[in-house]
N, C-alpha and C. Protein backbone atom coordinates (compact mmCIF):
# COMPACT_ATOMS: atom_id res chain seq x y z
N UNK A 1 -27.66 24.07 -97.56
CA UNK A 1 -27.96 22.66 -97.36
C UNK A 1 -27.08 22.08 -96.23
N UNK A 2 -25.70 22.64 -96.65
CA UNK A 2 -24.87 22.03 -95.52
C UNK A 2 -24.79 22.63 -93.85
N UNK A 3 -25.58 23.87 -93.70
CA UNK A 3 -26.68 24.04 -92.49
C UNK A 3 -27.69 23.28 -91.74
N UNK A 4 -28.36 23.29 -92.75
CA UNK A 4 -29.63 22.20 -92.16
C UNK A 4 -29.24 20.92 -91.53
N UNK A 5 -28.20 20.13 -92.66
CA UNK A 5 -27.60 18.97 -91.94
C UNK A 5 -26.69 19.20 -90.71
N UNK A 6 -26.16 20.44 -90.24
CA UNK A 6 -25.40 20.79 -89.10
C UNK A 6 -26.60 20.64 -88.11
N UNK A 7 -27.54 21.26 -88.03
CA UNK A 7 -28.50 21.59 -87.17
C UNK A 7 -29.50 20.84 -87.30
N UNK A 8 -29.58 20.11 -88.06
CA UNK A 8 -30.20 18.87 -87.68
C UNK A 8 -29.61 17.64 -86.51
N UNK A 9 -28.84 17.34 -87.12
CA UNK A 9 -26.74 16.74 -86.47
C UNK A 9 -27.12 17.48 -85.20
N UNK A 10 -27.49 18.55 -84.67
CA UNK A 10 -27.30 19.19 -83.20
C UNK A 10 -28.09 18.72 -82.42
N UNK A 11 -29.89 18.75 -82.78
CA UNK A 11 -30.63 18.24 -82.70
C UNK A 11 -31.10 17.42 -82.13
N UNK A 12 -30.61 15.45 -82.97
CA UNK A 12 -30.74 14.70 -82.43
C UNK A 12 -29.57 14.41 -81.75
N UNK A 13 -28.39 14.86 -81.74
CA UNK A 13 -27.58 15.07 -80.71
C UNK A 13 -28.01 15.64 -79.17
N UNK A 14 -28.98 16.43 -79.24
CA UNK A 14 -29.49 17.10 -78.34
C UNK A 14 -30.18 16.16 -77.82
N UNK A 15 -31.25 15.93 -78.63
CA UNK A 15 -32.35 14.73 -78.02
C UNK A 15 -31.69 13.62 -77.20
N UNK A 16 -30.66 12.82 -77.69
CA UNK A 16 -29.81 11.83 -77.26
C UNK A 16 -29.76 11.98 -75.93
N UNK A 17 -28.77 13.21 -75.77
CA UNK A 17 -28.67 13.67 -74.93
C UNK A 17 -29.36 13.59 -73.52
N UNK A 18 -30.77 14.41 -74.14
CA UNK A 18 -31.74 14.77 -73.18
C UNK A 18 -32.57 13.34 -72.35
N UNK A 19 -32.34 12.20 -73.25
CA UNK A 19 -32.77 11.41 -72.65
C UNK A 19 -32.07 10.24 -72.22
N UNK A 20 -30.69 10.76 -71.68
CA UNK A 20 -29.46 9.72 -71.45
C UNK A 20 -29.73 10.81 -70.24
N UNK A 21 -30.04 11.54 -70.01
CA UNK A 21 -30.45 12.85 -68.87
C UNK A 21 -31.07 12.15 -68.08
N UNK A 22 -32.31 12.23 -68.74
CA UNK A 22 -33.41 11.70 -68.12
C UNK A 22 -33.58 10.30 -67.57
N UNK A 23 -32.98 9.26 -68.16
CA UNK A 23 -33.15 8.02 -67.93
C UNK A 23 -31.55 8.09 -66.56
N UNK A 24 -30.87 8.32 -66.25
CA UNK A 24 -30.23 8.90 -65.41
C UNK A 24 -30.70 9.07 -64.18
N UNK A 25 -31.28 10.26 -63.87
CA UNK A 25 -32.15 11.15 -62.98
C UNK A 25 -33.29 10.10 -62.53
N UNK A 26 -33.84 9.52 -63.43
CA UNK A 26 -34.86 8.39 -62.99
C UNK A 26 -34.53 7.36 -62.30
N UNK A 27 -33.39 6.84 -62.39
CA UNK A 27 -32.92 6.11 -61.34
C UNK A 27 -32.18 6.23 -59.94
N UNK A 28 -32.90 5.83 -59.09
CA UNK A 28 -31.81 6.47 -57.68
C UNK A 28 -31.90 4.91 -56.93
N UNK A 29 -30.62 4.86 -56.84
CA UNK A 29 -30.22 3.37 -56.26
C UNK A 29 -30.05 3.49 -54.38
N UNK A 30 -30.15 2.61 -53.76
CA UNK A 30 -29.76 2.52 -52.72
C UNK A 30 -28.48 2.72 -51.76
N UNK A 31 -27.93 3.33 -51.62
CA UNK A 31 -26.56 2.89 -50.61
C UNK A 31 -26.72 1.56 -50.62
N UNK A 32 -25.59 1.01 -51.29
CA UNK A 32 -25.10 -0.56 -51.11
C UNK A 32 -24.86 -0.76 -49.52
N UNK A 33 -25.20 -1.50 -48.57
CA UNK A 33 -24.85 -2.01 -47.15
C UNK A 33 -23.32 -2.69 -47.39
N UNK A 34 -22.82 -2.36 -46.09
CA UNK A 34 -21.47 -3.03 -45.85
C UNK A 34 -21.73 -3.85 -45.07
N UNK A 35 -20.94 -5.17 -44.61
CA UNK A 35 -21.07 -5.81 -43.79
C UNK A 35 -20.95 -5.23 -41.94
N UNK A 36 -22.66 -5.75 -41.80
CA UNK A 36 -22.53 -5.36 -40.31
C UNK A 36 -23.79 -4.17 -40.39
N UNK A 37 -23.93 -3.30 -41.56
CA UNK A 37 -24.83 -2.03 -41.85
C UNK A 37 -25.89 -2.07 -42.70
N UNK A 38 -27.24 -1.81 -42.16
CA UNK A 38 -28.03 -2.24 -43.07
C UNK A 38 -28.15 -1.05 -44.18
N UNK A 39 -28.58 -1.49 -45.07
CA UNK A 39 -28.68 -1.09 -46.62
C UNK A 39 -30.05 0.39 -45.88
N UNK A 40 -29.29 1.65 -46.55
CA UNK A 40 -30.05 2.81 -46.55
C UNK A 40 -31.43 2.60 -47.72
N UNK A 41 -32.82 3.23 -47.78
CA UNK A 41 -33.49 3.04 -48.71
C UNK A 41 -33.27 4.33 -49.24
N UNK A 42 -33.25 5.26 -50.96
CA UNK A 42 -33.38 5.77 -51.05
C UNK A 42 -34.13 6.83 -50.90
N UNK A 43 -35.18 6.34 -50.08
CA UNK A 43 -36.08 8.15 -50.06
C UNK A 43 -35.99 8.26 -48.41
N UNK A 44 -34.72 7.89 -47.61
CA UNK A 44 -34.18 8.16 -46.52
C UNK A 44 -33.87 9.51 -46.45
N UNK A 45 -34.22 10.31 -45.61
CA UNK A 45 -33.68 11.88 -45.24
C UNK A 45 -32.10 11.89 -45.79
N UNK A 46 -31.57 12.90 -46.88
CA UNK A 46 -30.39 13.33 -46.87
C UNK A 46 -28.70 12.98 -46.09
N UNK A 47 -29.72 13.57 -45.06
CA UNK A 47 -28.39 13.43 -43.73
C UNK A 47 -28.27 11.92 -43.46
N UNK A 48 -28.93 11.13 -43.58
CA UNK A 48 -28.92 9.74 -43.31
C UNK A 48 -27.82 9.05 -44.03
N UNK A 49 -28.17 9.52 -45.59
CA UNK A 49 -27.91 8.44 -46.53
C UNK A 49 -25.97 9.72 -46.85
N UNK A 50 -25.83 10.87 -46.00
CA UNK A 50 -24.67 11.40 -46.08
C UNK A 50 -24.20 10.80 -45.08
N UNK A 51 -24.61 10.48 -43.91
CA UNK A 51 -23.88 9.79 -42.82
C UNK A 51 -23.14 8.02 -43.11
N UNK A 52 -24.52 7.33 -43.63
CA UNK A 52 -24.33 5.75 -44.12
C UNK A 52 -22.93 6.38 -45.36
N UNK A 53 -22.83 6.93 -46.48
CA UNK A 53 -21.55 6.97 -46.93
C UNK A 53 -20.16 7.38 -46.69
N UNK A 54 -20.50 8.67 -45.70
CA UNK A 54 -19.23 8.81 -45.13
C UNK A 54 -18.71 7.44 -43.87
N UNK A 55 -19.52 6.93 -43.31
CA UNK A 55 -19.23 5.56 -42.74
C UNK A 55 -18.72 4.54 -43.31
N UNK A 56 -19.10 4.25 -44.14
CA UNK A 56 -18.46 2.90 -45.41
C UNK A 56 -17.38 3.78 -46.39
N UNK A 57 -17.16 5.16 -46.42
CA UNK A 57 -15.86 5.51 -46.68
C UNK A 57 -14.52 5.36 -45.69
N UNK A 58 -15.26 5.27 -44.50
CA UNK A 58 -14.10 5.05 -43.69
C UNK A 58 -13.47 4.09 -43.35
N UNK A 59 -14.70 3.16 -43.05
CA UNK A 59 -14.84 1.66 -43.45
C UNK A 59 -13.57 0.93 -44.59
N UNK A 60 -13.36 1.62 -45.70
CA UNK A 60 -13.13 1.44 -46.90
C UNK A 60 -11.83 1.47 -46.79
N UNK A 61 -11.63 3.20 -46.23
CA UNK A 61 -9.95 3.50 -46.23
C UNK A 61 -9.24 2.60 -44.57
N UNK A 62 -10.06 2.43 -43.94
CA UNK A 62 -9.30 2.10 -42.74
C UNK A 62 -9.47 0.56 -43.37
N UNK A 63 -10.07 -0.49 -43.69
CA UNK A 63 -9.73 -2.22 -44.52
C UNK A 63 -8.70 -1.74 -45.47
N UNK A 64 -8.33 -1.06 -46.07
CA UNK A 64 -6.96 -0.67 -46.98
C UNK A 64 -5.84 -0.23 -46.34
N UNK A 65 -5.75 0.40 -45.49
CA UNK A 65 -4.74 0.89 -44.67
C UNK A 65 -4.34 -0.80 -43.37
N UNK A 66 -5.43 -1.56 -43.00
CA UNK A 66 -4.69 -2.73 -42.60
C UNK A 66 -3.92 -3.68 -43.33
N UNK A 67 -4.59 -3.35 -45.06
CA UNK A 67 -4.02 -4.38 -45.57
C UNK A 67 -2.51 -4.77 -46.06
N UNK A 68 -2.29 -5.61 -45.72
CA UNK A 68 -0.65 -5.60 -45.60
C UNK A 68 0.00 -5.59 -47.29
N UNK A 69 1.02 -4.42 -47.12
CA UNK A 69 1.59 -4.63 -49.02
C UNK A 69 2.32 -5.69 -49.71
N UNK A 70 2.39 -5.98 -50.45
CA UNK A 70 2.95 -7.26 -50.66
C UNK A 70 4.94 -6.74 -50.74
N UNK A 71 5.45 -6.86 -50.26
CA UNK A 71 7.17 -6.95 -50.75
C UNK A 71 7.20 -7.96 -52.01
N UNK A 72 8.36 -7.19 -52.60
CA UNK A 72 8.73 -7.49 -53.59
C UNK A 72 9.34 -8.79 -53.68
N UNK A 73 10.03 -9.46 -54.63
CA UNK A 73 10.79 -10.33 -54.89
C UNK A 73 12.34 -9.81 -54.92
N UNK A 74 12.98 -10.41 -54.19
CA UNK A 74 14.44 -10.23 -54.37
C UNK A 74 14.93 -11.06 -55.35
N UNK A 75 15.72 -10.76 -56.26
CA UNK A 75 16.25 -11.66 -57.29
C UNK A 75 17.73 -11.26 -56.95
């Protein structure tokens, strides 16, 4: 008895699963646009939508690297 309830338990564990999968995979979002870059559409060629992210990664780290750190407080 205490089988069946294991493997049952696997089951809809599995199922869960399979459609936290699926509902996943079904969605494909856009490259968010940065200012200045227009917004990639998803069913853009590969290389496109690898180029638009490595751009707004750089984008990203080089606006962080100007930004000035704050100093501390002297007490």
């Amino acid at each position: 008895m205490r089988g069946i309830f294991s493997i049952v338990g696997l089951l809809v564990t599995l199922a869960i699963m399979g459609l936290l999968v699926k509902k996943q995979l079904g969605t494909q979002a856009a490259v968010p646009a940065t200012p200045g870059m227009p917004a990639v559409s998803a069913d853009a060629p590969p290389q496109v939508r690898s180029q638009q992210a490595q751009q707004q990664a750089k984008q990203a780290v080089e606006g962080a690297l100007q930004q000035a750190r704050p100093m501390p407080e002297e007490k």
